[in-house]
C-alpha atoms as a PDB file:
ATOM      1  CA  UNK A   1      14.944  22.315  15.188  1.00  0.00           C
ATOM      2  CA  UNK A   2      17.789  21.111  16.988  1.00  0.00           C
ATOM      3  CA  UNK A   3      19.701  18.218  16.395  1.00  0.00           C
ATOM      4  CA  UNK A   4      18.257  16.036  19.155  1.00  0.00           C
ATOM      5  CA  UNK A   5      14.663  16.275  17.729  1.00  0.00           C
ATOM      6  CA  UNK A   6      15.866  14.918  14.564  1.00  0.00           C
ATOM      7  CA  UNK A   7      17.233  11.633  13.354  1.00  0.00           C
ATOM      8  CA  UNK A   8      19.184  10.477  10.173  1.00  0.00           C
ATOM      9  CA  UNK A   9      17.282   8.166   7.581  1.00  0.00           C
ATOM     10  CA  UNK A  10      19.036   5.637   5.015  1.00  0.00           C
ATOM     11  CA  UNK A  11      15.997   5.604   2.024  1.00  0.00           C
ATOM     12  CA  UNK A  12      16.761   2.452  -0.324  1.00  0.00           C
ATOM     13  CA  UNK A  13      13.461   1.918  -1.984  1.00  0.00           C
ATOM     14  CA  UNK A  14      10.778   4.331  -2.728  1.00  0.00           C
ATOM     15  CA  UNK A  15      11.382   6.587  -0.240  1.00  0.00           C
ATOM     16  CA  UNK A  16      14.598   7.570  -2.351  1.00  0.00           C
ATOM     17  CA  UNK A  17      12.011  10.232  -3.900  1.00  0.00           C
ATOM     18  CA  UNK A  18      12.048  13.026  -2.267  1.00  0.00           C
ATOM     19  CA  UNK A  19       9.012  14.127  -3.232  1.00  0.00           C
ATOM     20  CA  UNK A  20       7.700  10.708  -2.063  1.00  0.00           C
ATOM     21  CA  UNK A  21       9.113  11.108   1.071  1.00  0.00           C
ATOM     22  CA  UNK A  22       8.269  14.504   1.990  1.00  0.00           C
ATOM     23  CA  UNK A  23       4.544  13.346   0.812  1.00  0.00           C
ATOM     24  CA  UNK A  24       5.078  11.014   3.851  1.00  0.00           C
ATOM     25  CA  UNK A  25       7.200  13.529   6.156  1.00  0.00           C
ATOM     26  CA  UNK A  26       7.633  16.960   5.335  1.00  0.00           C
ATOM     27  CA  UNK A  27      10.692  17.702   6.914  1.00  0.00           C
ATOM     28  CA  UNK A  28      13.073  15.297   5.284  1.00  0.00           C
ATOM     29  CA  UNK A  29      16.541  17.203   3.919  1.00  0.00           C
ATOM     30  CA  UNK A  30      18.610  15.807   1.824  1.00  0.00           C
ATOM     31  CA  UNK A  31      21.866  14.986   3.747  1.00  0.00           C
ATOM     32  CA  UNK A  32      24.175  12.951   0.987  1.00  0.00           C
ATOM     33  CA  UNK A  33      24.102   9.473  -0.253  1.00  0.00           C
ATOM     34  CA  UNK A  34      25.569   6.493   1.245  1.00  0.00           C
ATOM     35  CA  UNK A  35      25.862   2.702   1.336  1.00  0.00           C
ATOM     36  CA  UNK A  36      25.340  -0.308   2.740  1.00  0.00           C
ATOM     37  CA  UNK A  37      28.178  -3.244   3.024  1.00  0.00           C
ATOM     38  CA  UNK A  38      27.060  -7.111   3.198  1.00  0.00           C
ATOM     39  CA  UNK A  39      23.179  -6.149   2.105  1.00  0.00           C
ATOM     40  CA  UNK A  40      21.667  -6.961  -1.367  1.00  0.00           C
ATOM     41  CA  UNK A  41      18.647  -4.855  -2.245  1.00  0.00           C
ATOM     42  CA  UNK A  42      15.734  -7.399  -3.354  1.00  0.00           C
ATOM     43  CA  UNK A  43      12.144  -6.905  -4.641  1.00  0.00           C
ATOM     44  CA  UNK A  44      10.630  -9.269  -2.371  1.00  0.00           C
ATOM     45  CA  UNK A  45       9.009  -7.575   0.706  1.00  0.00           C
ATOM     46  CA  UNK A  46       5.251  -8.560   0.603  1.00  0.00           C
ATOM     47  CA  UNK A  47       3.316  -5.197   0.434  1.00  0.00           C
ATOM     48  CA  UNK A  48       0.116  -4.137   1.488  1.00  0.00           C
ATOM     49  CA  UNK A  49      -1.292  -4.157  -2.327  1.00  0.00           C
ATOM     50  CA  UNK A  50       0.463  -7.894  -2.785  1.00  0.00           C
ATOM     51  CA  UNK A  51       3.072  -6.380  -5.075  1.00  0.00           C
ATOM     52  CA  UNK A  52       6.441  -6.534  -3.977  1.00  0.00           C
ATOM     53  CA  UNK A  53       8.472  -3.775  -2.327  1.00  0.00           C
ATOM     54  CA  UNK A  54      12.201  -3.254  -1.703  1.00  0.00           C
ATOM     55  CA  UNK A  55      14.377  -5.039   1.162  1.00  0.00           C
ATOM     56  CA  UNK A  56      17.730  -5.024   2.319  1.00  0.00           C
ATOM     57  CA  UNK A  57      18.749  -8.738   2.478  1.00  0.00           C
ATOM     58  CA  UNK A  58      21.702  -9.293   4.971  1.00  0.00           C
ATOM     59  CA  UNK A  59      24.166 -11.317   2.789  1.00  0.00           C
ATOM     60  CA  UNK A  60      27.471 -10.740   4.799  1.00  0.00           C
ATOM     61  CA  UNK A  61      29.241 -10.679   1.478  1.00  0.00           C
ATOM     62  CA  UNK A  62      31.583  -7.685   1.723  1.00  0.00           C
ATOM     63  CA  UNK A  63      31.134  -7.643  -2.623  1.00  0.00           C
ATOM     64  CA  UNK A  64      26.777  -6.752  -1.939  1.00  0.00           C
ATOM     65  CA  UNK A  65      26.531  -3.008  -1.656  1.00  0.00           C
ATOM     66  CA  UNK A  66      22.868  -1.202  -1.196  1.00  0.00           C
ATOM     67  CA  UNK A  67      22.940   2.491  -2.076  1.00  0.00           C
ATOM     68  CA  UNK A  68      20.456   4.780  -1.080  1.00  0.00           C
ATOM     69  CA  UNK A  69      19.858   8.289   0.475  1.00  0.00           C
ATOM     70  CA  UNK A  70      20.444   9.830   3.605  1.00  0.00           C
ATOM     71  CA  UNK A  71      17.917  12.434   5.097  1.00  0.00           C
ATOM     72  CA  UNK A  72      17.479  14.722   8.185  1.00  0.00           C
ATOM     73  CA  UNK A  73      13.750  13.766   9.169  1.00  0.00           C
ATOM     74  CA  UNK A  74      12.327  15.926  12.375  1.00  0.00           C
ATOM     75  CA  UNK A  75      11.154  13.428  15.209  1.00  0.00           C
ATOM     76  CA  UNK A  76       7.656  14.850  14.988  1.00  0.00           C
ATOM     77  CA  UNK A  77       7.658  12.971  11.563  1.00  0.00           C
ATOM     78  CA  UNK A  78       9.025   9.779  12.668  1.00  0.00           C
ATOM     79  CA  UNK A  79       5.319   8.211  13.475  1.00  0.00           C
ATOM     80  CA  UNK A  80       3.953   9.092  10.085  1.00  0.00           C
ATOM     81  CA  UNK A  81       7.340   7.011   8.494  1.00  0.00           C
ATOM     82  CA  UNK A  82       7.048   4.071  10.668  1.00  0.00           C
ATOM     83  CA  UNK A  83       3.155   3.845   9.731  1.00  0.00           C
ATOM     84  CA  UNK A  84       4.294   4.720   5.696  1.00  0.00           C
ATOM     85  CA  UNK A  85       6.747   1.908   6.038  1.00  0.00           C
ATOM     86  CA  UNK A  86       4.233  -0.569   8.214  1.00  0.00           C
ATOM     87  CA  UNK A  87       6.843  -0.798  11.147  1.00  0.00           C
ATOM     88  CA  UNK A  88       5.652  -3.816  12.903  1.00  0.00           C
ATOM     89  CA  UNK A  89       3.540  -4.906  10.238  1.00  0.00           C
ATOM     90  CA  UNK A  90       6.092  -5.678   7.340  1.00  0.00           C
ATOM     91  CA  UNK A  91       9.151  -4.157   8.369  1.00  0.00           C
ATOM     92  CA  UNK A  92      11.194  -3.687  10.850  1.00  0.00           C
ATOM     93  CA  UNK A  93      12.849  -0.521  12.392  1.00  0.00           C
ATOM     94  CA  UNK A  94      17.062  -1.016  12.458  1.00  0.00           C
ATOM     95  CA  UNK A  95      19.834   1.313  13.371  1.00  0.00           C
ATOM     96  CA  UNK A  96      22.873   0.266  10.681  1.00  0.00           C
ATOM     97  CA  UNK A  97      25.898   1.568   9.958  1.00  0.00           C
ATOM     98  CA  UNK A  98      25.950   3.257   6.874  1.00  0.00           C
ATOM     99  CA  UNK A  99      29.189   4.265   4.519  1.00  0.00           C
ATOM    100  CA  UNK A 100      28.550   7.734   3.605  1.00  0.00           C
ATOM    101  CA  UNK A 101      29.891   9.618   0.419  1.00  0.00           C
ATOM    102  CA  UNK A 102      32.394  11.050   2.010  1.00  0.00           C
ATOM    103  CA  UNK A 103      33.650   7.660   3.772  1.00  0.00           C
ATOM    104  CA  UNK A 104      32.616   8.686   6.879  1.00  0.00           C
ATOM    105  CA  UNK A 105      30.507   6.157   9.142  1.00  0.00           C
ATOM    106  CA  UNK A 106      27.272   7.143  10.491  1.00  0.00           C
ATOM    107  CA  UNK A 107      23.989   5.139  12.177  1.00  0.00           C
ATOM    108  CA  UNK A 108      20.810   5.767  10.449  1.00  0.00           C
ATOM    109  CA  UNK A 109      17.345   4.176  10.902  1.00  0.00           C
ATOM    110  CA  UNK A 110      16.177   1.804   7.955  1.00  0.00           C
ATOM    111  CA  UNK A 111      13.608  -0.683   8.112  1.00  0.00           C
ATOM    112  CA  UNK A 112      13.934  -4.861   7.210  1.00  0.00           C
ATOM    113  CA  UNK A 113      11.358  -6.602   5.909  1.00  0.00           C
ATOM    114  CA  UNK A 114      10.090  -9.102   8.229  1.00  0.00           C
ATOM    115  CA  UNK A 115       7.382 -10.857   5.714  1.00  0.00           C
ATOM    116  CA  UNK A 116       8.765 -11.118   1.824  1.00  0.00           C
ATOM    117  CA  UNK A 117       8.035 -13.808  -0.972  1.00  0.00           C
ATOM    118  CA  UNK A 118      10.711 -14.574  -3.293  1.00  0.00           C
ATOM    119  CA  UNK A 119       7.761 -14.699  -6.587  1.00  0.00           C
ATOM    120  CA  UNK A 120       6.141 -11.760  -6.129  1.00  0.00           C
ATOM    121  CA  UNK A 121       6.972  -9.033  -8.508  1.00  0.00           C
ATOM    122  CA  UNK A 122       6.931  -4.731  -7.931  1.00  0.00           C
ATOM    123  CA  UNK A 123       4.211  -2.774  -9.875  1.00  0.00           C
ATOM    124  CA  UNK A 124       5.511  -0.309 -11.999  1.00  0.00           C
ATOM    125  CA  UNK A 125       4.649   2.899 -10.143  1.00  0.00           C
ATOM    126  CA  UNK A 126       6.773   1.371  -7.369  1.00  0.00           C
ATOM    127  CA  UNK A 127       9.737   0.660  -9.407  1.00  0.00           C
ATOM    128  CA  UNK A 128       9.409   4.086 -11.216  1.00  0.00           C
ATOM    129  CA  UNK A 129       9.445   5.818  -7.465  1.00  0.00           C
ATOM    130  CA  UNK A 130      12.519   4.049  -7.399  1.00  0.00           C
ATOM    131  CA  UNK A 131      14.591   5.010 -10.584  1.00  0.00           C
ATOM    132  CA  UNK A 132      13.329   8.595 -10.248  1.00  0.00           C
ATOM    133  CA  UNK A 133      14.892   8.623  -6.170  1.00  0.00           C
ATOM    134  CA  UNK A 134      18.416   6.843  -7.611  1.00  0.00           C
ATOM    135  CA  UNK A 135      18.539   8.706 -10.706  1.00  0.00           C
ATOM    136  CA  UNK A 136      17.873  11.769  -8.921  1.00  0.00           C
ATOM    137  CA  UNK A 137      20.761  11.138  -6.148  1.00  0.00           C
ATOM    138  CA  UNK A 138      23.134  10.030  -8.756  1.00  0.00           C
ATOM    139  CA  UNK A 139      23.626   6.579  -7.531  1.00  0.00           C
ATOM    140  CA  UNK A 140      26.890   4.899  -9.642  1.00  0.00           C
ATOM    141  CA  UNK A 141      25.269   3.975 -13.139  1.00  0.00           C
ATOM    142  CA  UNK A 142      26.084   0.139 -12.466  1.00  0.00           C
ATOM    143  CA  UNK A 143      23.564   0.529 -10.041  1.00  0.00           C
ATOM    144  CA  UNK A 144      21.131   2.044 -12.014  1.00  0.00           C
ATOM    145  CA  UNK A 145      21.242  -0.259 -14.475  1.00  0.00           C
ATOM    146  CA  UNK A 146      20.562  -2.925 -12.265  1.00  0.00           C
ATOM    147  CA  UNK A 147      17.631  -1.138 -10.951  1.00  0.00           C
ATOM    148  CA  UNK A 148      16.710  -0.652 -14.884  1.00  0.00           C
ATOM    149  CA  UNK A 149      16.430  -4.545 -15.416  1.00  0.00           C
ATOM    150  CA  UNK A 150      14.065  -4.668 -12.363  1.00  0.00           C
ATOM    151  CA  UNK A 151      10.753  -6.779 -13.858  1.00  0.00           C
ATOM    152  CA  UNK A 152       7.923  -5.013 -13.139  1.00  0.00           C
ATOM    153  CA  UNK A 153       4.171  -5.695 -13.296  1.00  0.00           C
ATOM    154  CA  UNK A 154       1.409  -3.430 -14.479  1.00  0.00           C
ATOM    155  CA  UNK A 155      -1.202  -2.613 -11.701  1.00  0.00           C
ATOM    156  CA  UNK A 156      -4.662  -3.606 -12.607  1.00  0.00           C
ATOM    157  CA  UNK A 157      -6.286  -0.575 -10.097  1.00  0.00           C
ATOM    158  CA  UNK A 158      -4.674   1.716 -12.628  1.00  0.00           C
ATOM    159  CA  UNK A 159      -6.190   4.419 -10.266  1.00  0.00           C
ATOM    160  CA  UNK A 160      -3.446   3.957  -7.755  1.00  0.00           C
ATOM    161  CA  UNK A 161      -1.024   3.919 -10.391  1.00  0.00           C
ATOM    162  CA  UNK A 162      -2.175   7.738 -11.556  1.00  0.00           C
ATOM    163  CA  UNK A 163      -2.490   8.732  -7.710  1.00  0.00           C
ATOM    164  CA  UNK A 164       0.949   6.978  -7.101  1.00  0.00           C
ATOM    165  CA  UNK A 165       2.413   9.015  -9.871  1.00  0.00           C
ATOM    166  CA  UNK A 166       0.951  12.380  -9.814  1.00  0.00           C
ATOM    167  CA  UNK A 167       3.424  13.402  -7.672  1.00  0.00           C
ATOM    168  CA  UNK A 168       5.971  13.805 -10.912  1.00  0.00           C
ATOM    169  CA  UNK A 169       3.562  16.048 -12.989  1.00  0.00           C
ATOM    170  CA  UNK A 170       4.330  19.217 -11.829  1.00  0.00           C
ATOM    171  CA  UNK A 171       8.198  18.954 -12.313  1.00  0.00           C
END
């Protein structure tokens, strides 16, 4: 696939799990890690469920850094992430500069949340897609630990929480 049928991805919430987010669109590649200057990253986007789900919050603060991943995703694939990430409904598609590993400054497609509430809190499948994505890209351990003190709720359709999570068993 060439590189015009592709486009570069900044993951800063679930979608940090690769196996999360080829579940969603098979032909994402790791690319590198990177960050983004002036954002926070907050538990507050309303999901779907009720639960909250991560946002970048645009601070302007130079201090607020949001770290993620940055992946390779084939066009062809770019329909089922928009309708993964309820583009339109939710969140918001944005082109942002991202700081990449390497210092290097690239555009990549993220997604704001349009509709969040401050009170609501993440289940803990949610949060645990997260760790597992920043643990597995090595994000700096300050990070991490804030990531660690996330609160996090129990889901009561404890179905979803197995079906969520199955996607770890086998590795």
């Amino acid at each position: 696939m060439d590189a015009a049928s592709q486009f570069t991805y900044f993951a800063y919430g679930s979608n940090m799990s690769l196996l999360r987010l080829r579940a969603r669109t098979p032909s994402a590649q790791l690319m590198g890690t990177g960050w983004l200057a002036g954002y926070q990253l907050r538990f507050h986007k309303v999901g779907r469920d009720a639960s909250a789900k991560c946002d970048i919050f645009h601070t302007g603060t130079i201090e607020d850094v949001v770290y993620g991943g940055l992946f390779l995703i084939d066009e062809q694939d770019r329909y089922a992430l928009d309708l993964a990430e309820g583009a339109g409904n939710g969140y918001d598609p944005a082109d942002l500069s991202i700081t990449t590993e390497n210092k290097a400054v690239m555009q990549a497609l993220t997604y704001v949340a349009t509709i969040t509430d401050a009170y609501l809190l993440p289940f803990d499948w949610y949060l645990e897609h997260v760790l597992r994505g920043a643990e597995a890209l090595r994000l700096p351990s300050s990070y991490l630990e804030s990531l660690r003190a996330t609160r996090a709720i129990a889901d009561s359709d404890t179905e979803r929480a197995k079906r969520e999570l199955a996607i770890y068993r086998s590795t």
